[in-house]
N, C-alpha and C. Protein backbone atom coordinates (compact mmCIF):
# COMPACT_ATOMS: atom_id res chain seq x y z
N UNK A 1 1.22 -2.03 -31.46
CA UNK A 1 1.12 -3.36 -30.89
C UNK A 1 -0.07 -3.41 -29.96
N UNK A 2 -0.72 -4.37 -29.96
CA UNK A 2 -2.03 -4.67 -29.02
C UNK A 2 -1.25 -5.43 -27.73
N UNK A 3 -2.23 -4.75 -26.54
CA UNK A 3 -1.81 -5.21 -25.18
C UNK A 3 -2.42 -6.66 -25.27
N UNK A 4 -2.34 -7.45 -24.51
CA UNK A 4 -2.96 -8.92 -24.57
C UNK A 4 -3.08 -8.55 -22.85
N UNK A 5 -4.68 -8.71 -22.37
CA UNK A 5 -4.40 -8.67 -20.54
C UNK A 5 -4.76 -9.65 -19.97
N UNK A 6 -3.89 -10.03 -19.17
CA UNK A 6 -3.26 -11.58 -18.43
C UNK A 6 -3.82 -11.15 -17.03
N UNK A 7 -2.93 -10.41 -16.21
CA UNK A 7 -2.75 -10.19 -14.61
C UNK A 7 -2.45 -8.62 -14.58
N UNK A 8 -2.04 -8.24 -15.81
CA UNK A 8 -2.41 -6.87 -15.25
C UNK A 8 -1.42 -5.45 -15.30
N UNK A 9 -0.03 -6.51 -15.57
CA UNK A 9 1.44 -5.70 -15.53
C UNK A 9 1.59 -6.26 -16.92
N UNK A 10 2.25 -4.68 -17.28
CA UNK A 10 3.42 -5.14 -18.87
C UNK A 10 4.76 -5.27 -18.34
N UNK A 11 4.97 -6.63 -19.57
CA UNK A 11 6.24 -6.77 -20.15
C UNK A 11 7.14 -5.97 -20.89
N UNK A 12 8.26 -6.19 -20.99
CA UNK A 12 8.97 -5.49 -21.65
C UNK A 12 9.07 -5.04 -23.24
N UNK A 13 7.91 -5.86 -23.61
CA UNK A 13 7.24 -6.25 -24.88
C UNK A 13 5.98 -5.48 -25.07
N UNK A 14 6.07 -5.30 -24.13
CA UNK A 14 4.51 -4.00 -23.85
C UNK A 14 3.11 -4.81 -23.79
N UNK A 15 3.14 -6.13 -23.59
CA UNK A 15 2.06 -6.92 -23.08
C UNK A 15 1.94 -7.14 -21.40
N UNK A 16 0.85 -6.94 -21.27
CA UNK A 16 0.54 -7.63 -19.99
C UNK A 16 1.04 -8.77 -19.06
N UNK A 17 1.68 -8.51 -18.04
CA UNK A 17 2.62 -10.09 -17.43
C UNK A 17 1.44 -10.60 -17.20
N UNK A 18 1.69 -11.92 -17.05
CA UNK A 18 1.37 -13.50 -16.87
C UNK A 18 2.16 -14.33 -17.89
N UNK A 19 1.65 -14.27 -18.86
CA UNK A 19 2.21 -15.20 -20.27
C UNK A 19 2.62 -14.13 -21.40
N UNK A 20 3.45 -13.90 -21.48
CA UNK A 20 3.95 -13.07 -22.61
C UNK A 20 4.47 -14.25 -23.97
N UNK A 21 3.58 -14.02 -25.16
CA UNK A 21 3.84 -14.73 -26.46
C UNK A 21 5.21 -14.83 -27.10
N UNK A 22 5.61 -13.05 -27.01
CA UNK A 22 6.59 -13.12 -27.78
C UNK A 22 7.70 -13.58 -26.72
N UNK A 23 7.83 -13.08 -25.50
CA UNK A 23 8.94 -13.68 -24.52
C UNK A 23 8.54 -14.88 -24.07
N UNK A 24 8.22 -15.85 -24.90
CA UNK A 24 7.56 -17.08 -24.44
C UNK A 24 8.01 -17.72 -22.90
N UNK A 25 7.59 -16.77 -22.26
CA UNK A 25 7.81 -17.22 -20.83
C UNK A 25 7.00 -16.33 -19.84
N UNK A 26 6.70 -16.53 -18.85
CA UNK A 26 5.68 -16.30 -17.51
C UNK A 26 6.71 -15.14 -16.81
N UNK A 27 5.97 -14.09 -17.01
CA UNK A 27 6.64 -12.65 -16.69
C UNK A 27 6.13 -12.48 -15.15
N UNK A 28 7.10 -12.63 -14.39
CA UNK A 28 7.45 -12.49 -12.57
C UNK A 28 7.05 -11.47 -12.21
N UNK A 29 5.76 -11.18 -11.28
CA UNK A 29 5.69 -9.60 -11.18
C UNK A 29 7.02 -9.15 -10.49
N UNK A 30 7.54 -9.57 -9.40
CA UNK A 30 8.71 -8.80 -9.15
C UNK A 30 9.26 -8.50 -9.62
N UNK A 31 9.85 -9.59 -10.73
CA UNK A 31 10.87 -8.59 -11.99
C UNK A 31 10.20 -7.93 -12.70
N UNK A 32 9.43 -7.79 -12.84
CA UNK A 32 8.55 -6.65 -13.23
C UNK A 32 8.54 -4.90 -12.60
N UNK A 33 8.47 -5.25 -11.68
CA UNK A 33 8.52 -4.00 -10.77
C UNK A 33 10.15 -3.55 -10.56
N UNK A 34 11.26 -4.54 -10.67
CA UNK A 34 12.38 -3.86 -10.73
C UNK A 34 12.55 -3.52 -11.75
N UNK A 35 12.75 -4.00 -13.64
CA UNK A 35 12.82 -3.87 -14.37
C UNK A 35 12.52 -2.37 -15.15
N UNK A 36 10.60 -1.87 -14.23
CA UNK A 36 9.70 -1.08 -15.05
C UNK A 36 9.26 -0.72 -14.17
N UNK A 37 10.66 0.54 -13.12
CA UNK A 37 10.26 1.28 -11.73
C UNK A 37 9.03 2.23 -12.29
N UNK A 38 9.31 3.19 -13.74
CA UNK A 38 9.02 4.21 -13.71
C UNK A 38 6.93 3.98 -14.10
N UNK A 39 6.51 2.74 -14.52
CA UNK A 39 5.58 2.04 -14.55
C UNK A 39 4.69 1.92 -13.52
N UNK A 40 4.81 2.75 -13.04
CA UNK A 40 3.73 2.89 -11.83
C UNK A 40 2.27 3.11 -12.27
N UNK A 41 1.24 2.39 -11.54
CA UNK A 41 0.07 2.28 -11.77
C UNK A 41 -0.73 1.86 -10.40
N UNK A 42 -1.28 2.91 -9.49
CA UNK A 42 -1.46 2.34 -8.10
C UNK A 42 -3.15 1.94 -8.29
N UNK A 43 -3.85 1.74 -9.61
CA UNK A 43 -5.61 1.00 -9.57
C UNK A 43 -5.06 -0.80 -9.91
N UNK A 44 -3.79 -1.21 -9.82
CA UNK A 44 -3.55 -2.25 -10.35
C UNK A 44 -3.49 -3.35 -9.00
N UNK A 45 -4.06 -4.48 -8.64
CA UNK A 45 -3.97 -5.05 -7.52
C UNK A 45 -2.50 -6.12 -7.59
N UNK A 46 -2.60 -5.96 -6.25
CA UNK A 46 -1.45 -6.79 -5.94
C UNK A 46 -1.66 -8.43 -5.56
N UNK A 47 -0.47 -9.46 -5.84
CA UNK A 47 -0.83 -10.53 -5.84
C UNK A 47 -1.95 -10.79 -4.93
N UNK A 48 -1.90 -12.47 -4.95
CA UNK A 48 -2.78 -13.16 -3.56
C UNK A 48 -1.27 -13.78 -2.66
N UNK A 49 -1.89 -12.92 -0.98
CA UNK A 49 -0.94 -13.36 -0.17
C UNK A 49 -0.61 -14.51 -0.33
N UNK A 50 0.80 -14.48 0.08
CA UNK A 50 1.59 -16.44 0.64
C UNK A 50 1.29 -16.09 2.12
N UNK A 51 1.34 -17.68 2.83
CA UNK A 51 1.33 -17.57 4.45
C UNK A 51 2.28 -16.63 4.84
N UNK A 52 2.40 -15.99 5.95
CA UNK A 52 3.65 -15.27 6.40
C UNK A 52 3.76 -15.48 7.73
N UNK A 53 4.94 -15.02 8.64
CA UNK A 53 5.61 -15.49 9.44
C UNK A 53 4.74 -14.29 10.66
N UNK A 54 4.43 -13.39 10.70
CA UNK A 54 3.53 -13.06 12.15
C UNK A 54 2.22 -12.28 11.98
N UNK A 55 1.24 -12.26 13.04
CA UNK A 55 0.07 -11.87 13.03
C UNK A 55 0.11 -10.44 13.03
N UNK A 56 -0.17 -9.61 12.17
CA UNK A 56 -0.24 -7.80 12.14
C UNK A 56 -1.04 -7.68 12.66
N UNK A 57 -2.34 -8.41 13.20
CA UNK A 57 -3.30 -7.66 14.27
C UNK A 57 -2.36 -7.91 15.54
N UNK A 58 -1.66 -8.65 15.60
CA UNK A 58 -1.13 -8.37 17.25
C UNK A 58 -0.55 -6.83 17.44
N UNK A 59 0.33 -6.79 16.14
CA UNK A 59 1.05 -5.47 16.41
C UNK A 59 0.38 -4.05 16.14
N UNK A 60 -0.67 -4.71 15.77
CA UNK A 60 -1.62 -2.92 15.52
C UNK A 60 -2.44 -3.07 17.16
N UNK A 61 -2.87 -3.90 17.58
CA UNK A 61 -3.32 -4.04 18.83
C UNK A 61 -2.19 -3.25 19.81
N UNK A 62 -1.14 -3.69 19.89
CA UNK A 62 -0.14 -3.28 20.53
C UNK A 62 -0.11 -1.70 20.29
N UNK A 63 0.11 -1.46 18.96
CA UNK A 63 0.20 0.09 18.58
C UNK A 63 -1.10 0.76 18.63
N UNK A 64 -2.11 0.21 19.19
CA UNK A 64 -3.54 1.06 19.51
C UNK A 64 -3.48 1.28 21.11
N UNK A 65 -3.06 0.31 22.01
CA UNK A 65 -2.94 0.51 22.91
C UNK A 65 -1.99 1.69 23.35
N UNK A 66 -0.58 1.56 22.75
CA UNK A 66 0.41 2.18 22.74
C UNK A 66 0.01 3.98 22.36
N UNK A 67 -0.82 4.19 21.51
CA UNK A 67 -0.98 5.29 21.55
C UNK A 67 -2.50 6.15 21.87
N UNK A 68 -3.22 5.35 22.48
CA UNK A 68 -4.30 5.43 23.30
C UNK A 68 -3.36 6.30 24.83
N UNK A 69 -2.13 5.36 24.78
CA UNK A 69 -1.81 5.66 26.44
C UNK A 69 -1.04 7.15 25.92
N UNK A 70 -0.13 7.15 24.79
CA UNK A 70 0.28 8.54 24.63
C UNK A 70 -0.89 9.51 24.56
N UNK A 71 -1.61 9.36 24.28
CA UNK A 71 -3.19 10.60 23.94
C UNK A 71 -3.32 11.12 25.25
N UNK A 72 -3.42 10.14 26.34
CA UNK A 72 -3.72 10.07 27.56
C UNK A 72 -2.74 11.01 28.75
N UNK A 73 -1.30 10.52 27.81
CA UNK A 73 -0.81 11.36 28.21
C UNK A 73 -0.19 13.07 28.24
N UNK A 74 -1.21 12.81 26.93
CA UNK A 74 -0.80 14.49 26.33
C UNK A 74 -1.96 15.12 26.20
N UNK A 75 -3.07 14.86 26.78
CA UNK A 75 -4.31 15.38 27.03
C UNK A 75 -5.11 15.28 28.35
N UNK A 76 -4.61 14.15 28.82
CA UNK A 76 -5.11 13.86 30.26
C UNK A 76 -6.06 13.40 30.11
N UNK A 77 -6.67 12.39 28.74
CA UNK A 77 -7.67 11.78 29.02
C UNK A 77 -7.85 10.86 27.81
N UNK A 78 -8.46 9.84 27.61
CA UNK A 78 -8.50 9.06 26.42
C UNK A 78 -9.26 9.55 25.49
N UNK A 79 -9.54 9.59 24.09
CA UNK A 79 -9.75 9.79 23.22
C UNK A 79 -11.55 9.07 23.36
N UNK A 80 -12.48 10.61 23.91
CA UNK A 80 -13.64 10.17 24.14
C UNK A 80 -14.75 10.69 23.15
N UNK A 81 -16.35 10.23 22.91
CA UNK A 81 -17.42 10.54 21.86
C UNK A 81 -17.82 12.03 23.06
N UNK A 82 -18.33 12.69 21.84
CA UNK A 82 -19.00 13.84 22.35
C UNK A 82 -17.61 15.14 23.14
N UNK A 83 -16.62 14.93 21.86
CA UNK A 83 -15.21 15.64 22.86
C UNK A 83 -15.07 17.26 22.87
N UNK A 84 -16.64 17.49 21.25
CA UNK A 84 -16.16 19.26 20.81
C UNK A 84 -15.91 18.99 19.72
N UNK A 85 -15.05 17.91 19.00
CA UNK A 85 -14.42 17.90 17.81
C UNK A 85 -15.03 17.60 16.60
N UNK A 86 -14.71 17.76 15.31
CA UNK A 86 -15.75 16.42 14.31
C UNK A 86 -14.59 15.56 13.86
N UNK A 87 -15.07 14.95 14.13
CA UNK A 87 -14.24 13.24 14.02
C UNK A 87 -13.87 12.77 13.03
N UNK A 88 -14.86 12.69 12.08
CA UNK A 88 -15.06 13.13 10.57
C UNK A 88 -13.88 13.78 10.40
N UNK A 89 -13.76 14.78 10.34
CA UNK A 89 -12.47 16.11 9.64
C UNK A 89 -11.24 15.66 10.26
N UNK A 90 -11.63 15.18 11.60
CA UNK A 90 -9.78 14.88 12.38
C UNK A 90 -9.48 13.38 11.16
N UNK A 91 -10.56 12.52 11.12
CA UNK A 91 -10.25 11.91 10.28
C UNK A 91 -9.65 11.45 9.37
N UNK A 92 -10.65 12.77 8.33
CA UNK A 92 -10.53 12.88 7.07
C UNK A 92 -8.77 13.43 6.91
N UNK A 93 -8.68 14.31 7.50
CA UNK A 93 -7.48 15.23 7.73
C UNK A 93 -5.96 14.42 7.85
N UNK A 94 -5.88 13.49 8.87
CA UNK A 94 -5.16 11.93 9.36
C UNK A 94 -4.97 11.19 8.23
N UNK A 95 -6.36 11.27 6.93
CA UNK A 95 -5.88 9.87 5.94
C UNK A 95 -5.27 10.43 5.04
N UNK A 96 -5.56 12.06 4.45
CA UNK A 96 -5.20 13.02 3.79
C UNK A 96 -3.20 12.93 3.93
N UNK A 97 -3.11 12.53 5.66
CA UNK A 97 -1.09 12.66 5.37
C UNK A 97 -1.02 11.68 5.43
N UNK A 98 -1.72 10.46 5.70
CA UNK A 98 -1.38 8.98 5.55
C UNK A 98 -0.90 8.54 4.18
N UNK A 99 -1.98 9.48 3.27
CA UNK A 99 -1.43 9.61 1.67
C UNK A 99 0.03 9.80 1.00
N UNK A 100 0.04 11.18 1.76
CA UNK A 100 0.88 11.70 1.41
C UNK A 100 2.34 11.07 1.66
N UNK A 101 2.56 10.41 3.32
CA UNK A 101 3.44 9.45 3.65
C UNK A 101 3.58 8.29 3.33
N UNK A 102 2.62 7.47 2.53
CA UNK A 102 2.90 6.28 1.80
C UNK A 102 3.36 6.98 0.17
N UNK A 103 2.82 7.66 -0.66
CA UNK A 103 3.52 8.20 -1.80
C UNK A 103 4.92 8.51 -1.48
N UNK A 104 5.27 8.92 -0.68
CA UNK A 104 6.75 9.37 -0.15
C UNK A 104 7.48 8.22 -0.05
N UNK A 105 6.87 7.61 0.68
CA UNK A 105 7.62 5.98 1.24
C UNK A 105 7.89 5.39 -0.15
N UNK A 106 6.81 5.24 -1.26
CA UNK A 106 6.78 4.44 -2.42
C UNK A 106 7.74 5.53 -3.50
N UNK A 107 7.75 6.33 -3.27
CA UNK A 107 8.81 7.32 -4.23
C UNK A 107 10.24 6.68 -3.67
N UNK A 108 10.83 6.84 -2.42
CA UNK A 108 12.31 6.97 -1.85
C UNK A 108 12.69 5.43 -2.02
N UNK A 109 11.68 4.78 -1.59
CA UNK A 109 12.13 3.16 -1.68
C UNK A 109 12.15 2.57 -2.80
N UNK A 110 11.91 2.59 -4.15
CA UNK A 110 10.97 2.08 -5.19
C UNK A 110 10.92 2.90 -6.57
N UNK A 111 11.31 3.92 -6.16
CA UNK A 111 11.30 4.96 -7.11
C UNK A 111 10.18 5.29 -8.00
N UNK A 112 8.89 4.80 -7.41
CA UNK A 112 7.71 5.03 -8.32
C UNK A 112 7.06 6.23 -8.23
């Protein structure tokens, strides 16, 4: 069977959701993603936001401050240029388990 590509997700028909021919009907990505856990594909984008109910820069503001002051307090000083370190590697190192803790998160919750 040939894929037909719409938006990007298959149907249960093994076409691409948006418009599926043979399920003559408009395939929901959500039911999509419950339907076809094991369908994981993380180069595939996700919708276009709806409005939502609060600002995430407030709360990353909050949580930069918040752990600016823990640094401060477990080093005795804020997180300054020119410290000894390469920044780069603490970095690199930081996005390396950021990885690893969102795959985890998306395995236990989601089962993907």
């Amino acid at each position: 069977m040939e894929n037909k590509r719409v938006d990007g997700y298959f149907c249960k028909h093994n076409n691409l959701i948006g418009f599926c021919e043979e399920c003559e009907e408009e395939i929901i990505y959500e039911e999509f993603k419950i339907a076809n856990k094991k369908e994981f594909n993380a180069s595939i984008h996700e919708p276009v936001p709806i409005t939502g109910k609060i600002i995430i820069l407030d709360l990353v503001k909050k949580d930069l401050i918040d752990r600016a002051e823990t640094g401060n307090k477990k080093y005795g000083t804020y997180l300054m240029s020119h410290n000894g370190r390469d920044a780069l590697m603490d970095a690199y190192q930081e996005v390396l388990d950021l990885a690893m803790y969102l795959r985890q998160k998306l395995y236990e919750e989601k089962g993907l």
